[in-house]
C-alpha atoms as a PDB file:
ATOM      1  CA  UNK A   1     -37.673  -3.932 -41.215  1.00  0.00           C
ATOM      2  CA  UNK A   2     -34.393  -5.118 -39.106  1.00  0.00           C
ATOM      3  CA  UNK A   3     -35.159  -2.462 -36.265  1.00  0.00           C
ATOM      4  CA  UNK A   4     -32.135  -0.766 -34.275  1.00  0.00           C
ATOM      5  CA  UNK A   5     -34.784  -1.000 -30.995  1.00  0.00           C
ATOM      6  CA  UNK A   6     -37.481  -2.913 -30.221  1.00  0.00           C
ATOM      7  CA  UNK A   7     -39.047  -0.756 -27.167  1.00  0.00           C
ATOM      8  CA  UNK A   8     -42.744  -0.420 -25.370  1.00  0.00           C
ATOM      9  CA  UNK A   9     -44.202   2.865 -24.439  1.00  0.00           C
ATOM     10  CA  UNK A  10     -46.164   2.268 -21.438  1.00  0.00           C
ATOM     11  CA  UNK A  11     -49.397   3.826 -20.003  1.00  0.00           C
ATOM     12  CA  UNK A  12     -50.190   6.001 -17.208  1.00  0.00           C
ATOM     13  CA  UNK A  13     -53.261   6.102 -14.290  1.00  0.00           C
ATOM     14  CA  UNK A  14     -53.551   9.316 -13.012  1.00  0.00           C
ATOM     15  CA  UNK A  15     -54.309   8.547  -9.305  1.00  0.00           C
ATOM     16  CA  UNK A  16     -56.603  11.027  -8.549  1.00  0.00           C
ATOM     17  CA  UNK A  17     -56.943  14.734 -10.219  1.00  0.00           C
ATOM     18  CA  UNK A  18     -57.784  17.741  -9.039  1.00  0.00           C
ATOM     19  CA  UNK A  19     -57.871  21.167 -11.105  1.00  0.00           C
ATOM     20  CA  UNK A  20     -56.882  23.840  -9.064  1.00  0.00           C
ATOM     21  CA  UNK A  21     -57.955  26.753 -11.368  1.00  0.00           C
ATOM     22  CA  UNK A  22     -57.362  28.662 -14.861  1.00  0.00           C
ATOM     23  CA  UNK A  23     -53.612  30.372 -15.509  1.00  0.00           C
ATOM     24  CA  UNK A  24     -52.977  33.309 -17.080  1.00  0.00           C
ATOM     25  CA  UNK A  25     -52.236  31.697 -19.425  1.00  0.00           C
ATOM     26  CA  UNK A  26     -55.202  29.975 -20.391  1.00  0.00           C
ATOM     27  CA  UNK A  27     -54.203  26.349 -19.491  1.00  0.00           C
ATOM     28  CA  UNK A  28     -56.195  24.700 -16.606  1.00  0.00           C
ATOM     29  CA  UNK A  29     -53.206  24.504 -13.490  1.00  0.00           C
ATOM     30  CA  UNK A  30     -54.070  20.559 -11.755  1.00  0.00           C
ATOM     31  CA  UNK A  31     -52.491  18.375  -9.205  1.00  0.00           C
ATOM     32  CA  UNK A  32     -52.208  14.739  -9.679  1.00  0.00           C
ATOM     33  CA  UNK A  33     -50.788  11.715  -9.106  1.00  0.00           C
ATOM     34  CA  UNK A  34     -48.792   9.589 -12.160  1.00  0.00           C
ATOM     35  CA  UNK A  35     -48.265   5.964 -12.428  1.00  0.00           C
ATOM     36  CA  UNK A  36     -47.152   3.846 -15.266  1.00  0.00           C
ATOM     37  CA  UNK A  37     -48.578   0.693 -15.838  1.00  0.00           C
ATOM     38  CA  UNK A  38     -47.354  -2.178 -18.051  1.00  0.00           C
ATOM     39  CA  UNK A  39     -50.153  -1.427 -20.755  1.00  0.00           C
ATOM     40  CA  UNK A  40     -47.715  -0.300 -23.459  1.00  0.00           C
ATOM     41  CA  UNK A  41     -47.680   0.523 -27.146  1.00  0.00           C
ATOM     42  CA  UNK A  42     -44.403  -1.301 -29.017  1.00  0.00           C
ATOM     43  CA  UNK A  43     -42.057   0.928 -31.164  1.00  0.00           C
ATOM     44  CA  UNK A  44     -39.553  -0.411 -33.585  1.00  0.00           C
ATOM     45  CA  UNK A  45     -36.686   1.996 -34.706  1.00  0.00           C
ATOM     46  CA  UNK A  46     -34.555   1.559 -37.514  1.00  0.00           C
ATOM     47  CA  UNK A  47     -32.008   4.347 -38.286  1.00  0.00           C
ATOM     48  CA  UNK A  48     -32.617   6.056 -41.739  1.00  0.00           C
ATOM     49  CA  UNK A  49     -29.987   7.623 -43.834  1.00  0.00           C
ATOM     50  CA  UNK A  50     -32.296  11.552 -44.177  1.00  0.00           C
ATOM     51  CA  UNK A  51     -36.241  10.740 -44.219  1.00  0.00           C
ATOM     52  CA  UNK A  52     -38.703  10.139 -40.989  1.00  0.00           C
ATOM     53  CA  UNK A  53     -41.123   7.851 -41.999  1.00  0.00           C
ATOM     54  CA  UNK A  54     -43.752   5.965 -39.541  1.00  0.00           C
ATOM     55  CA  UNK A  55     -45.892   3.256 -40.012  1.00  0.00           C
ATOM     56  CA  UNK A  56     -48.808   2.371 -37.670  1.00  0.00           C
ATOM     57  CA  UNK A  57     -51.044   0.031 -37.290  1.00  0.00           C
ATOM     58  CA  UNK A  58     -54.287   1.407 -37.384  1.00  0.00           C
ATOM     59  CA  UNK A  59     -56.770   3.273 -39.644  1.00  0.00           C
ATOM     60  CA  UNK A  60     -57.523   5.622 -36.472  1.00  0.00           C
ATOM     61  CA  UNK A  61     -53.837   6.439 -35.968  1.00  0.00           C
ATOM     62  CA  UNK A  62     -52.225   9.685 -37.910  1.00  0.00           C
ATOM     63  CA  UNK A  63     -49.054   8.661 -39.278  1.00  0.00           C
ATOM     64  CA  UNK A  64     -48.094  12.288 -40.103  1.00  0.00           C
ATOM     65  CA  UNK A  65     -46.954  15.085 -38.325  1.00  0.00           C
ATOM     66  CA  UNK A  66     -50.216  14.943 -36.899  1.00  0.00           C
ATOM     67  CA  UNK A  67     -49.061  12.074 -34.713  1.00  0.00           C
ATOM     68  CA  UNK A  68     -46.525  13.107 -31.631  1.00  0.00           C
ATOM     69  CA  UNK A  69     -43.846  10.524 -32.768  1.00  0.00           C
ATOM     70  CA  UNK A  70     -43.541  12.172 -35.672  1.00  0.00           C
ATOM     71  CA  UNK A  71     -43.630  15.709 -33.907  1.00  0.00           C
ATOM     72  CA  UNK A  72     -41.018  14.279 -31.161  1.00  0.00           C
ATOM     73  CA  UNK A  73     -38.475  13.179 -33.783  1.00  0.00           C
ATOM     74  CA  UNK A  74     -38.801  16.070 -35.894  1.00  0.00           C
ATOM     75  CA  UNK A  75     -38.395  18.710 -32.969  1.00  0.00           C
ATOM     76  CA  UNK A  76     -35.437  16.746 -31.519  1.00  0.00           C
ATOM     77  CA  UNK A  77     -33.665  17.018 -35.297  1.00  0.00           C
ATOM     78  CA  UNK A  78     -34.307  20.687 -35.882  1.00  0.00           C
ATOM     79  CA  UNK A  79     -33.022  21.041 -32.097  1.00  0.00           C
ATOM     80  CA  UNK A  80     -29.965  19.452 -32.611  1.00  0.00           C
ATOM     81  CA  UNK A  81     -29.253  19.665 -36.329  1.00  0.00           C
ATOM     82  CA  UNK A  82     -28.810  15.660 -36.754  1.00  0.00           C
ATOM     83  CA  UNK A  83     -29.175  15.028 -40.292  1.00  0.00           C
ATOM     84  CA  UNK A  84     -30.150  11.530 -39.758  1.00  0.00           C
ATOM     85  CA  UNK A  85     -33.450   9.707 -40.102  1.00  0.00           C
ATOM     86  CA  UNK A  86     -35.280   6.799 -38.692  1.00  0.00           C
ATOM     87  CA  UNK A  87     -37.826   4.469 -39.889  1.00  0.00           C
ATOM     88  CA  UNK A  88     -40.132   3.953 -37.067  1.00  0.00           C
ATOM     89  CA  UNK A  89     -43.227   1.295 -36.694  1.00  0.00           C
ATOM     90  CA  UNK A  90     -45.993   1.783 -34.306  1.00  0.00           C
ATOM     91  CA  UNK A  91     -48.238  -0.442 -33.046  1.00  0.00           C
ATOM     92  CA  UNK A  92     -50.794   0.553 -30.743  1.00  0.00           C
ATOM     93  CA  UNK A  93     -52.390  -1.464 -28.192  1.00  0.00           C
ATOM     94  CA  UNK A  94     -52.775   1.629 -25.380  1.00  0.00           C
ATOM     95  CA  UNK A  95     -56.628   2.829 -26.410  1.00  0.00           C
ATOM     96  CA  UNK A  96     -56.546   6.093 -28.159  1.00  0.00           C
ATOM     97  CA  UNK A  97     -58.109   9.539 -26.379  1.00  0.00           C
ATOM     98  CA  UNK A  98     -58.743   7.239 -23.219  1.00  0.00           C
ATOM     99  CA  UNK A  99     -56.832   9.282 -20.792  1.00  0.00           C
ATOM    100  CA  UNK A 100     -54.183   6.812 -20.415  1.00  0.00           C
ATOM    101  CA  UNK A 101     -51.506   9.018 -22.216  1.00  0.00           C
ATOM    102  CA  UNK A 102     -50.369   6.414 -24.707  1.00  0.00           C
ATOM    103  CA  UNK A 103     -49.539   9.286 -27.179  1.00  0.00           C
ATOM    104  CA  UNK A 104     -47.501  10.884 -25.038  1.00  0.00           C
ATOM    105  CA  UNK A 105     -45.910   8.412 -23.776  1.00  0.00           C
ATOM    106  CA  UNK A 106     -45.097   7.335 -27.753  1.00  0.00           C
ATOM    107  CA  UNK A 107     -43.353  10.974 -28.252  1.00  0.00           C
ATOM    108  CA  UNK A 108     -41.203  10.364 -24.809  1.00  0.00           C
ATOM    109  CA  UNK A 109     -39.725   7.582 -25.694  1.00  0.00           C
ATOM    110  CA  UNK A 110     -39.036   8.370 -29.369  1.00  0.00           C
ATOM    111  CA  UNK A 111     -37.588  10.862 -27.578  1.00  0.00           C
ATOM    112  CA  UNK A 112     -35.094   8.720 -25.520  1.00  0.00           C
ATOM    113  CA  UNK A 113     -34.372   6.233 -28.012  1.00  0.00           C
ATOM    114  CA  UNK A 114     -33.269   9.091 -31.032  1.00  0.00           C
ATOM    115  CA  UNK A 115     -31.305  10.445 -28.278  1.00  0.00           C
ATOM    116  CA  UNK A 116     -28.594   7.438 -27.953  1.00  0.00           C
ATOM    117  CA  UNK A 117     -29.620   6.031 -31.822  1.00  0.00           C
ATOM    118  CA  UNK A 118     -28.467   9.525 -33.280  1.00  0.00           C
ATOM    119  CA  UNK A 119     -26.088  10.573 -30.527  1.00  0.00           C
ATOM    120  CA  UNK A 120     -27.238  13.754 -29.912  1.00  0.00           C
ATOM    121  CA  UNK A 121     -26.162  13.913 -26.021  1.00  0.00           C
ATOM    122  CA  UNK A 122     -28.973  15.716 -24.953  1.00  0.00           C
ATOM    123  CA  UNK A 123     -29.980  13.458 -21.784  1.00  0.00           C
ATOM    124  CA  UNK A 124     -32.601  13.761 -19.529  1.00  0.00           C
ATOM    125  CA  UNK A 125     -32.476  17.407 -18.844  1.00  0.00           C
ATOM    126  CA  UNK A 126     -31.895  18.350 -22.353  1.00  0.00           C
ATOM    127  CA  UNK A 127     -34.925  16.455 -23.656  1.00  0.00           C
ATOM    128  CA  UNK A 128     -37.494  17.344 -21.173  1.00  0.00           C
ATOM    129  CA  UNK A 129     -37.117  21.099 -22.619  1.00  0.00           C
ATOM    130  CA  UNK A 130     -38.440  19.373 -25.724  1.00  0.00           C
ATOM    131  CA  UNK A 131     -41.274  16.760 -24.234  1.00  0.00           C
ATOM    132  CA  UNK A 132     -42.806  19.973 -22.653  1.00  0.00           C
ATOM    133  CA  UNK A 133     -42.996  21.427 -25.891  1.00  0.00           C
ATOM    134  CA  UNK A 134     -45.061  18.577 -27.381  1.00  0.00           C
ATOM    135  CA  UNK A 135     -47.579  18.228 -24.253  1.00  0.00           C
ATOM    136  CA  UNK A 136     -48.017  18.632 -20.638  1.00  0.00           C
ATOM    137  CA  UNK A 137     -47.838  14.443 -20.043  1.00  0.00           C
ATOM    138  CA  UNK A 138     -44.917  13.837 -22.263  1.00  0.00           C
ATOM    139  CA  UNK A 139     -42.197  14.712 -19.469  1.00  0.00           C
ATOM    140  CA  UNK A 140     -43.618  12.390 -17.057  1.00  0.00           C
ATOM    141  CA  UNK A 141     -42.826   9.629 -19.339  1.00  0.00           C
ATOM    142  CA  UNK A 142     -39.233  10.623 -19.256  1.00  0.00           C
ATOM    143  CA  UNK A 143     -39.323   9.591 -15.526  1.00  0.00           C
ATOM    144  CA  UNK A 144     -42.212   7.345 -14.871  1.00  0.00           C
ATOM    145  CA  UNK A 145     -42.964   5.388 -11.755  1.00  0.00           C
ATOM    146  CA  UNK A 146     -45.342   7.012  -9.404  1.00  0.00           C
ATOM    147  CA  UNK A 147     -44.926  11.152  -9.459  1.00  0.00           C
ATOM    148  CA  UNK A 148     -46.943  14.235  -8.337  1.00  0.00           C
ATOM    149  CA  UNK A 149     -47.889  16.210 -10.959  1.00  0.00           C
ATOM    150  CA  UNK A 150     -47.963  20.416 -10.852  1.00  0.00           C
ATOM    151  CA  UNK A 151     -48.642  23.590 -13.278  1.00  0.00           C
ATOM    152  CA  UNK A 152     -49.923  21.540 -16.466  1.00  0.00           C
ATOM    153  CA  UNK A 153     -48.847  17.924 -14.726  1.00  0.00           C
ATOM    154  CA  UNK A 154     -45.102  19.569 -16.471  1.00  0.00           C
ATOM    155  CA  UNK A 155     -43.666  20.249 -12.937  1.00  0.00           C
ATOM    156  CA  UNK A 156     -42.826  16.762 -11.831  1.00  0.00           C
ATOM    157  CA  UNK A 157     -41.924  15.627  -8.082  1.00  0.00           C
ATOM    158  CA  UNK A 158     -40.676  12.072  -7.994  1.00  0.00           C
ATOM    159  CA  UNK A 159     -42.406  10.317  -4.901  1.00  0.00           C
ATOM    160  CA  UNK A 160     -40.987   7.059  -3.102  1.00  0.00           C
ATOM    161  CA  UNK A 161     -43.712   5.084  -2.415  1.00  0.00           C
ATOM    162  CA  UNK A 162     -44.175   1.397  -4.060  1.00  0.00           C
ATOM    163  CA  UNK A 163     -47.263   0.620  -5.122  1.00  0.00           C
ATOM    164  CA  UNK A 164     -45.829  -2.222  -7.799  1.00  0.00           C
ATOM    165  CA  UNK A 165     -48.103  -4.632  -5.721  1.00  0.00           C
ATOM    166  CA  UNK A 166     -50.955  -3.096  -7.042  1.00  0.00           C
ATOM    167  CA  UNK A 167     -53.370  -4.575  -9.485  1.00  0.00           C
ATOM    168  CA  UNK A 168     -55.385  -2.383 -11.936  1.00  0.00           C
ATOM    169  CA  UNK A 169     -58.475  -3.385 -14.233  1.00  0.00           C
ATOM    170  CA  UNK A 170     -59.450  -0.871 -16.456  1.00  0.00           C
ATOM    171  CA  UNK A 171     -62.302  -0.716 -18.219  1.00  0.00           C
ATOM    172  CA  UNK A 172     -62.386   1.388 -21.463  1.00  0.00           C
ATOM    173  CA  UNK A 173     -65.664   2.691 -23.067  1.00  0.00           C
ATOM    174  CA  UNK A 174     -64.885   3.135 -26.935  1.00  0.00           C
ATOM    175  CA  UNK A 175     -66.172   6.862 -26.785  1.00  0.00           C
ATOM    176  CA  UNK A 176     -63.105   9.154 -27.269  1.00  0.00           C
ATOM    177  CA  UNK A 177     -63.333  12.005 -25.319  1.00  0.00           C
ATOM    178  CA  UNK A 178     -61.068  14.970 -26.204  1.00  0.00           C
ATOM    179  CA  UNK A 179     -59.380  16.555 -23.278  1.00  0.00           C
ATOM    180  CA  UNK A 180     -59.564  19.998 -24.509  1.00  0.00           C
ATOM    181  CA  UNK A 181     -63.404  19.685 -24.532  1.00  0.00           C
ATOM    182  CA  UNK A 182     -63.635  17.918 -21.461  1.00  0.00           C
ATOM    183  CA  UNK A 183     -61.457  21.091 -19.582  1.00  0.00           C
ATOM    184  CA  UNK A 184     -63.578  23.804 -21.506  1.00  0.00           C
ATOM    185  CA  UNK A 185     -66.500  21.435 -19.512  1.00  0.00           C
ATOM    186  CA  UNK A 186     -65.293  22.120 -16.054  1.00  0.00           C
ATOM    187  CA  UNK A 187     -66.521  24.118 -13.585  1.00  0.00           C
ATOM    188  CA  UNK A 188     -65.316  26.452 -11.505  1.00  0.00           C
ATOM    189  CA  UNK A 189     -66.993  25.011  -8.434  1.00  0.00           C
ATOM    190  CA  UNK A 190     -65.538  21.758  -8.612  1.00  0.00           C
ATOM    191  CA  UNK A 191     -61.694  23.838  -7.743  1.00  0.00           C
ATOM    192  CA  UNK A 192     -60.301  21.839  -4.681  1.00  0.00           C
ATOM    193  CA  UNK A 193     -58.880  24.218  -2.429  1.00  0.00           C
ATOM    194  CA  UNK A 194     -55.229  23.659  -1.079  1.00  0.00           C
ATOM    195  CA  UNK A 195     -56.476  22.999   2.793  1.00  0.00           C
ATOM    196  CA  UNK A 196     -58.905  20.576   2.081  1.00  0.00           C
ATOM    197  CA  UNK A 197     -57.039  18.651  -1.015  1.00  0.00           C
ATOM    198  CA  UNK A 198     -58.039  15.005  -0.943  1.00  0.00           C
ATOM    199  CA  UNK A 199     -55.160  14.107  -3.331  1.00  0.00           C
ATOM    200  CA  UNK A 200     -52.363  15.537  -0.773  1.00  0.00           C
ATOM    201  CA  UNK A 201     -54.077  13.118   2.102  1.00  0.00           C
ATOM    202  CA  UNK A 202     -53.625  10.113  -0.773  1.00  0.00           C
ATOM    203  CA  UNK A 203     -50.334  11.473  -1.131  1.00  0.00           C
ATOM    204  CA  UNK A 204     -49.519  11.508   2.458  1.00  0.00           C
ATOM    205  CA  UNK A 205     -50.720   7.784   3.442  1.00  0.00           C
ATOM    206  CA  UNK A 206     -48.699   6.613   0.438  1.00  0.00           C
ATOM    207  CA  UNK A 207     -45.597   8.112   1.775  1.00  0.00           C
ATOM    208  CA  UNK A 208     -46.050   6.651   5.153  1.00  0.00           C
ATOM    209  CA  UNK A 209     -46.515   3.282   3.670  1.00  0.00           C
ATOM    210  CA  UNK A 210     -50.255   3.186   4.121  1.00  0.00           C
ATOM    211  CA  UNK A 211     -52.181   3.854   1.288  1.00  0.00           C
ATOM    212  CA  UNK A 212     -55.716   5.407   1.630  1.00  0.00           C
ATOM    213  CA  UNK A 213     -57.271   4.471  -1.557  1.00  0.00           C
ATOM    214  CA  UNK A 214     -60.599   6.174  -0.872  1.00  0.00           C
ATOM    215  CA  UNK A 215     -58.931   9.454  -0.862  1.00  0.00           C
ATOM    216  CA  UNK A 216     -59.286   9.347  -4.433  1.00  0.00           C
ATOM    217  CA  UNK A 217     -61.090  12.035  -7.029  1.00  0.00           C
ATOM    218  CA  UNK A 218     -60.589  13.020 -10.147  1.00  0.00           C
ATOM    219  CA  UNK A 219     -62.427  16.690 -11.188  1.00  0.00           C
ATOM    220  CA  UNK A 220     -63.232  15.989 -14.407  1.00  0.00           C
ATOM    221  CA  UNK A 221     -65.039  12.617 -13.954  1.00  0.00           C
ATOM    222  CA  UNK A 222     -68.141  14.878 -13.902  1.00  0.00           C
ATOM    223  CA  UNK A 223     -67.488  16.376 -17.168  1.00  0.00           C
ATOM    224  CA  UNK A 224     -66.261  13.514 -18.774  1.00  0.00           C
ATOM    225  CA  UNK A 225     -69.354  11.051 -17.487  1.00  0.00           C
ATOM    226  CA  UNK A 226     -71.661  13.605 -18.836  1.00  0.00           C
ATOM    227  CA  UNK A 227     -70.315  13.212 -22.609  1.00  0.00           C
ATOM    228  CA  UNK A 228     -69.853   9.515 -22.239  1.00  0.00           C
ATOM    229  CA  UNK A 229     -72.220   7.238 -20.780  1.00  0.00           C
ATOM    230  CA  UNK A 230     -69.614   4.823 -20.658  1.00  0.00           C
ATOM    231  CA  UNK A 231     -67.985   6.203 -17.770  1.00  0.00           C
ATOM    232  CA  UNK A 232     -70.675   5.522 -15.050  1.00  0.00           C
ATOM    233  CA  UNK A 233     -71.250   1.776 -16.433  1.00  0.00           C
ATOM    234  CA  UNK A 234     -67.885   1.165 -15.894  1.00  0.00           C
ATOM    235  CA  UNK A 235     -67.934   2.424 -12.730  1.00  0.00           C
ATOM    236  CA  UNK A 236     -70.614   0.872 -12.026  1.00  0.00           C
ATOM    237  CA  UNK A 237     -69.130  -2.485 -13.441  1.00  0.00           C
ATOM    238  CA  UNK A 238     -65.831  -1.746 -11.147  1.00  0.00           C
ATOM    239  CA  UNK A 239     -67.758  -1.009  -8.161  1.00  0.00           C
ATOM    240  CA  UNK A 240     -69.888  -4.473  -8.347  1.00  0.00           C
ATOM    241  CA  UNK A 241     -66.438  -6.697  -9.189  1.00  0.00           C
ATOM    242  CA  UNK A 242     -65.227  -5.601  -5.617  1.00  0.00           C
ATOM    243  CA  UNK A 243     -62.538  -2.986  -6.422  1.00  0.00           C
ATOM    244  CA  UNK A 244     -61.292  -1.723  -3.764  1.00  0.00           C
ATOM    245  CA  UNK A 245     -61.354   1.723  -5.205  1.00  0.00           C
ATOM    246  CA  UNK A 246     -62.531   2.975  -8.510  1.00  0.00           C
ATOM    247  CA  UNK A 247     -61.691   5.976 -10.350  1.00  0.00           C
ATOM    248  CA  UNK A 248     -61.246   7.559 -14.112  1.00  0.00           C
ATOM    249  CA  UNK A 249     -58.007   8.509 -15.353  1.00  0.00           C
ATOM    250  CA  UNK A 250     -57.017  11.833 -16.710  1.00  0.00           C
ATOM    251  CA  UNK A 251     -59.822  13.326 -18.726  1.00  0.00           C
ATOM    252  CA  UNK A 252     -61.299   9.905 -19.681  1.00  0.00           C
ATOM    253  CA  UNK A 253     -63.166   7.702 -20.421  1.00  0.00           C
ATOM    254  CA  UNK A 254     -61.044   4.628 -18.757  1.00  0.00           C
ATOM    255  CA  UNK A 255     -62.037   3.861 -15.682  1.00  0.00           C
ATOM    256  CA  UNK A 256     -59.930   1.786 -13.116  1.00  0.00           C
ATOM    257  CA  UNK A 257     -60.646  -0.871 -10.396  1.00  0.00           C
ATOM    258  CA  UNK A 258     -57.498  -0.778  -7.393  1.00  0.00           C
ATOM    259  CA  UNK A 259     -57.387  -4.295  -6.158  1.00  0.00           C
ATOM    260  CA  UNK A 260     -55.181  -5.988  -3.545  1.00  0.00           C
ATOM    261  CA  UNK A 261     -55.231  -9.265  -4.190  1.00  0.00           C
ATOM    262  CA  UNK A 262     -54.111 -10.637  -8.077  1.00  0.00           C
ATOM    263  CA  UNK A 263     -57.120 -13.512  -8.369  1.00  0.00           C
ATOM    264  CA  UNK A 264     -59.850 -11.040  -7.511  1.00  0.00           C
ATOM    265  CA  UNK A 265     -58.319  -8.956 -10.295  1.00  0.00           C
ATOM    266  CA  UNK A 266     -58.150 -11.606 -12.160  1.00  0.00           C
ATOM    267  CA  UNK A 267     -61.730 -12.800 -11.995  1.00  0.00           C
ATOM    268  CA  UNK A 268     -63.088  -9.276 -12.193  1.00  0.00           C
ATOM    269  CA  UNK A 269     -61.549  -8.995 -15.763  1.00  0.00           C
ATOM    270  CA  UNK A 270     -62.255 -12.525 -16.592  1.00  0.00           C
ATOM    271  CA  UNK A 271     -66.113 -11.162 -15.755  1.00  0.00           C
ATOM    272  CA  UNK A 272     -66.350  -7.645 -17.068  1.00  0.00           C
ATOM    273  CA  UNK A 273     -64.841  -8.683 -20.489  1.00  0.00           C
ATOM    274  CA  UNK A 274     -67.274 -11.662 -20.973  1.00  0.00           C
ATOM    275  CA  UNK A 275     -69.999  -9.002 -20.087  1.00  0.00           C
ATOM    276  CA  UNK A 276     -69.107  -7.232 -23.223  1.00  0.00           C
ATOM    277  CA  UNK A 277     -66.325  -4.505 -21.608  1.00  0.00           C
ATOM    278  CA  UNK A 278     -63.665  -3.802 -22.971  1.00  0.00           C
ATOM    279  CA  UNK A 279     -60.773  -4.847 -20.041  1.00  0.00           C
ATOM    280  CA  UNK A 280     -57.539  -4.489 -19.425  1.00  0.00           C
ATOM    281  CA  UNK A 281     -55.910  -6.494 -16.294  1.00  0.00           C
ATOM    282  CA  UNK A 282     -52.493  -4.515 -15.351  1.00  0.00           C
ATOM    283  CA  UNK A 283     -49.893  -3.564 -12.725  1.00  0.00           C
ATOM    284  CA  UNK A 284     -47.926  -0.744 -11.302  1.00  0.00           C
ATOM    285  CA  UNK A 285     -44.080   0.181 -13.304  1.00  0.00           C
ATOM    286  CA  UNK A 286     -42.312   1.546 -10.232  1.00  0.00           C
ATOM    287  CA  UNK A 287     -39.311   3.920 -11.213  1.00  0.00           C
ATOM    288  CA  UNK A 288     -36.572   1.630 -10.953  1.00  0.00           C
ATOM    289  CA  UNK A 289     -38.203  -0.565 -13.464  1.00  0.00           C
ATOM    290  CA  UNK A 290     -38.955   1.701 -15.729  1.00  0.00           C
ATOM    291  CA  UNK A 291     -35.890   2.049 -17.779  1.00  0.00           C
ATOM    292  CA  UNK A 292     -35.378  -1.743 -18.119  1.00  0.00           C
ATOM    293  CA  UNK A 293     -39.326  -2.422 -19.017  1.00  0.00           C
ATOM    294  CA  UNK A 294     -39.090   0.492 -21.624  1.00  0.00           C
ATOM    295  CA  UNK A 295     -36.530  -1.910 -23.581  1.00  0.00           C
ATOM    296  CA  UNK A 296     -33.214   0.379 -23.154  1.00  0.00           C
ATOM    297  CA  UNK A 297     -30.245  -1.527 -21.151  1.00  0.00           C
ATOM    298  CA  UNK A 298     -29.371   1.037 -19.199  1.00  0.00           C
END
C-alpha cells in the first residue's frame, strides 16, 4: 500500500514499580517510573474511504478488534463521528506480553496519527480521555520521555531529568506473562509504604542530576519470576555482563541491564545473544525527541 504515514511506536522501561495497594475499584493503584526507548513497532497508515482494516505481521498478533489499534481507531471514530477509514499495517518487532507496552504504545499513536489524517481536532487533551479508556499505559505514550506514573500509571507527571545517555540491554524470556495474572499474584506484604518508597529516592537523585540506579525495585518481579523461570536467568545473565543495575519491567518477563558506557553495552549483548538470549541493545527517547522519533513533523 502507498501509506499516508510511515511512523514507529516505541517501547517503554518502567524504572522501578511499586504497588501501593488495591482501589475501590478493584484495580491495583502503583507508582512508577516511564521511559521510552527506541525499541519500536512500525505502523503504516493509509486513509480509507469507510472500512478499518489492519494487517500484521504475525500469526501471534490479533488483527481484530481484539488488537488495541483496532480498538484505538474505532473508539476515536464513534467519538468523533468521522466517517472515514484507514488501512493500517503493523509490524511488530516490540515482544508481545513482555512488559514493554508495545500494544499500548500501538493504540497511542494510532491515536495521534488518525487525529491529524482525519482531522478530527481533538489534540492532546482530547485524546488522552480516549487512551485511558483503552488501558492504563496508553496515555503515557501520548507524552513519552521519562514520567512518574500514579492511580493505574493514568495520572502522569512529566519529570525533567535526561537520562538519553543511558544504555539499556534487555533480555526477553519467550514466556508471556499476562499482567492481570501476575497482579492477582501479588501480595499484600510486598505494599511499599509512602515514607520508605525506594522509587521516590530514584526519583529524587534523578532530579538533582545524580542518578541512584540501585534505588531500583519493581513489586511484581516476585510474582512474575515465580511463573517464568526466565526472569531470574536473565537476571542472572544481566548481573554477570556488568550492568550497572538490573531490573524487570512492568509485569514482565523482560529484564533490563542500565549501563554507562555504550561498548560495555555493546559487548554484553554481543555475549548474552550468542549465549542463546534473546537481546535487545537500546537507548533512552527523552521528551523532546519523542515527537520527531515517532515519525510526525511536528
Amino acid at each position: 500500500m502507498s501509506p499516508a504515514a510511515l511512523l514507529r511506536c516505541p517501547a517503554k522501561l518502567n524504572l522501578g514499580l511499586e504497588v501501593v495497594g488495591v482501589m475501590p475499584d478493584g484495580y491495583h493503584e502503583i507508582r512508577t517510573l516511564f521511559q521510552t526507548i527506541d525499541l519500536a513497532d512500525d505502523l503504516a497508515i493509509e486513509l480509507h474511504d469507510s472500512e478499518l482494516l489492519l494487517e500484521t505481521d504475525g500469526s501471534d498478533v490479533p488483527s481484530g478488534h481484539d488488537n488495541l489499534v483496532v480498538r484505538a481507531a474505532s473508539l476515536l471514530r464513534e467519538t468523533t463521528g468521522v466517517e472515514q477509514g484507514a488501512r493500517i499495517r503493523l509490524s511488530k518487532l516490540v515482544p508481545v506480553g513482555a512488559g514493554l507496552g508495545g500494544g499500548s504504545s500501538d493504540a497511542a499513536v494510532t491515536l495521534m496519527a488518525l487525529d491529524r489524517l482525519w482531522e478530527t481536532g481533538l489534540g492532546l487533551r482530547g485524546l488522552s480521555s480516549l487512551a485511558v479508556q483503552l488501558g492504563a499505559d496508553v496515555p503515557y505514550f501520548l507524552h513519552g520521555g521519562l514520567c512518574l506514573g500514579l492511580g493505574r500509571g493514568e495520572k502522569l507527571f512529566p519529570v525533567q531529568s535526561d537520562l538519553s545517555k543511558t544504555v539499556f540491554v534487555l533480555v526477553c524470556p519467550r514466556q508471556i506473562l499476562s499482567t492481570s495474572q501476575i497482579y492477582s499474584d501479588w501480595d499484600a506484604r510486598l505494599t511499599s509504604s509512602a515514607k520508605d518508597s525506594r522509587l521516590r529516592r530514584f526519583f529524587a537523585s534523578a532530579l538533582a542530576g545524580q542518578v541512584e540506579w540501585g534505588h531500583l525495585h519493581n513489586d511484581l518481579e516476585g510474582p512474575a519470576a515465580q511463573r517464568a523461570e526466565g526472569v531470574l536467568a536473565a537476571r542472572s545473565a544481566l548481573c554477570e555482563s556488568g550492568a550497572h543495575a538490573v531490573l524487570m519491567s512492568g509485569s514482565g518477563p523482560a529484564v533490563f541491564g542500565v549501563f554507562l558506557e555504550p561498548q560495555q553495552a555493546k559487548d554484553a549483548e554481543r555475549n548474552l545473544s550468542a549465549a542463546g538470549h534473546r537481546t535487545y541493545l537500546c537507548r533512552a527517547i527523552s521528551r523532546a525527541e519523542y515527537v520527531e522519533f515517532i515519525g510526525f513533523q511536528d
